[in-house]
Protein backbone atom coordinates (compact mmCIF):
# COMPACT_ATOMS: atom_id res chain seq x y z
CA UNK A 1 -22.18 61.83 101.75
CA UNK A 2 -20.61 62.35 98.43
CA UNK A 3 -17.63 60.34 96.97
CA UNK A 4 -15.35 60.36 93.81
CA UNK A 5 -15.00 57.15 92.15
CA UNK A 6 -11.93 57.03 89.35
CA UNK A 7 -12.51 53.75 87.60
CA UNK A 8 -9.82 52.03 85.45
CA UNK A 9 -11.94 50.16 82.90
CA UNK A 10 -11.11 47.70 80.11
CA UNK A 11 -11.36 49.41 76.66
CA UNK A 12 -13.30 47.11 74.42
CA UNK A 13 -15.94 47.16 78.13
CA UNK A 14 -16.22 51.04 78.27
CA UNK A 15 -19.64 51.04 77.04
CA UNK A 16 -20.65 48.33 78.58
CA UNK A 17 -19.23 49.84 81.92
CA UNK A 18 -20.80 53.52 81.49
CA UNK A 19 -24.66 52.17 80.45
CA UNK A 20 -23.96 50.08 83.94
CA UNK A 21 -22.64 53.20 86.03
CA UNK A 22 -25.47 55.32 84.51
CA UNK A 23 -28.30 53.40 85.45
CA UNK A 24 -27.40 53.17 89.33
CA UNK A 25 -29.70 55.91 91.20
CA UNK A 26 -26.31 56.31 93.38
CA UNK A 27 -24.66 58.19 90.49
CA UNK A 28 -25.23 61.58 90.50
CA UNK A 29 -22.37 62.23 88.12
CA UNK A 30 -20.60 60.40 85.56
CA UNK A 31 -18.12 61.64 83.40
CA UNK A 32 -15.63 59.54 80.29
CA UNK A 33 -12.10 61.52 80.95
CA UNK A 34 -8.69 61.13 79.97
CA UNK A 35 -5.61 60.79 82.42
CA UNK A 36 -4.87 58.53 84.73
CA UNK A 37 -8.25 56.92 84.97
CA UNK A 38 -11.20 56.60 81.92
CA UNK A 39 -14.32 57.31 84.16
CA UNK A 40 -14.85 59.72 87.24
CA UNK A 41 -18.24 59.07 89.01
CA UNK A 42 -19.80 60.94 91.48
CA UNK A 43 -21.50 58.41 94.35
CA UNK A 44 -24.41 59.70 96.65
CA UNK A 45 -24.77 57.73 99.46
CA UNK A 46 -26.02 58.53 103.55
CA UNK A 47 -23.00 56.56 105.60
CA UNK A 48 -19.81 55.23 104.71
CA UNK A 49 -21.47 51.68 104.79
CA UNK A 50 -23.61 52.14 102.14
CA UNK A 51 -21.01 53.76 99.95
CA UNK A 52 -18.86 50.00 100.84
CA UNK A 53 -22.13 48.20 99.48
CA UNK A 54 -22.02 50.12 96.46
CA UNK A 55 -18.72 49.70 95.79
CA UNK A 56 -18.02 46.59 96.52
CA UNK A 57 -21.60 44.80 95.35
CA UNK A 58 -21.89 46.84 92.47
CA UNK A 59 -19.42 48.59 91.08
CA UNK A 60 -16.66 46.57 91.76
CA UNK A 61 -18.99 43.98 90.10
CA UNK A 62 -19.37 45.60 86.87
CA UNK A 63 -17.92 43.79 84.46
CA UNK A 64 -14.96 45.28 82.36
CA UNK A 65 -14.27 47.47 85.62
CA UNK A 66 -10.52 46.78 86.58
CA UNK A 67 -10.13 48.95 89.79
CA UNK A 68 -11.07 51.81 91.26
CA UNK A 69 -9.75 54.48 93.38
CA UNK A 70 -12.10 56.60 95.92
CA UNK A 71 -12.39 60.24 97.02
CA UNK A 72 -14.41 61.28 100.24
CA UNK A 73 -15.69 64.57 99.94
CA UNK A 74 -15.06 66.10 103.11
CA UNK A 75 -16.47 70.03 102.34
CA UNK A 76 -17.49 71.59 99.02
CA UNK A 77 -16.08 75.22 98.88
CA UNK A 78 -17.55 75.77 95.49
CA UNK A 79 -19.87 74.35 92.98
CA UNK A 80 -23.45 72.28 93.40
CA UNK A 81 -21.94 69.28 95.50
CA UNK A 82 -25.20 68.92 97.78
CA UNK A 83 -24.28 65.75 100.22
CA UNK A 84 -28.35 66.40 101.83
């Protein structure tokens, strides 16, 4: 199972919040954007769940992370999205 996470984060905590994100074997992508939200990770995780364990005991957990907004992936069409 693959999910989108759009985090809002705190600006002085960004750092702080991507050297978190990027050392959870979970993300499989992790990218600093601009927009709406400052960070778009890319969860991989076998059940729905796990993916709530990982949100809510980790990444909701981070410090400097204000919220988050999630994305199921329900069928890549194109690209090297690989849910197995």
């Amino acid at each position: 199972m693959l999910v989108f996470v759009s985090i809002f984060v705190e600006s002085p905590m960004m750092d702080n919040v991507i050297k978190s994100l990027s050392e959870m074997d979970e993300v499989v992508g992790l990218y600093e954007v601009t927009g709406e939200f400052d960070i778009i990770s890319l969860i991989k995780c076998r059940d729905i769940e796990e993916f709530r364990h990982i949100l809510k005991d980790k990444i909701l957990k981070i410090q400097g992370v204000k919220s988050t907004v999630s994305a199921v992936v329900l069928h890549a069409h194109k690209g090297n999205l690989n849910s197995e």
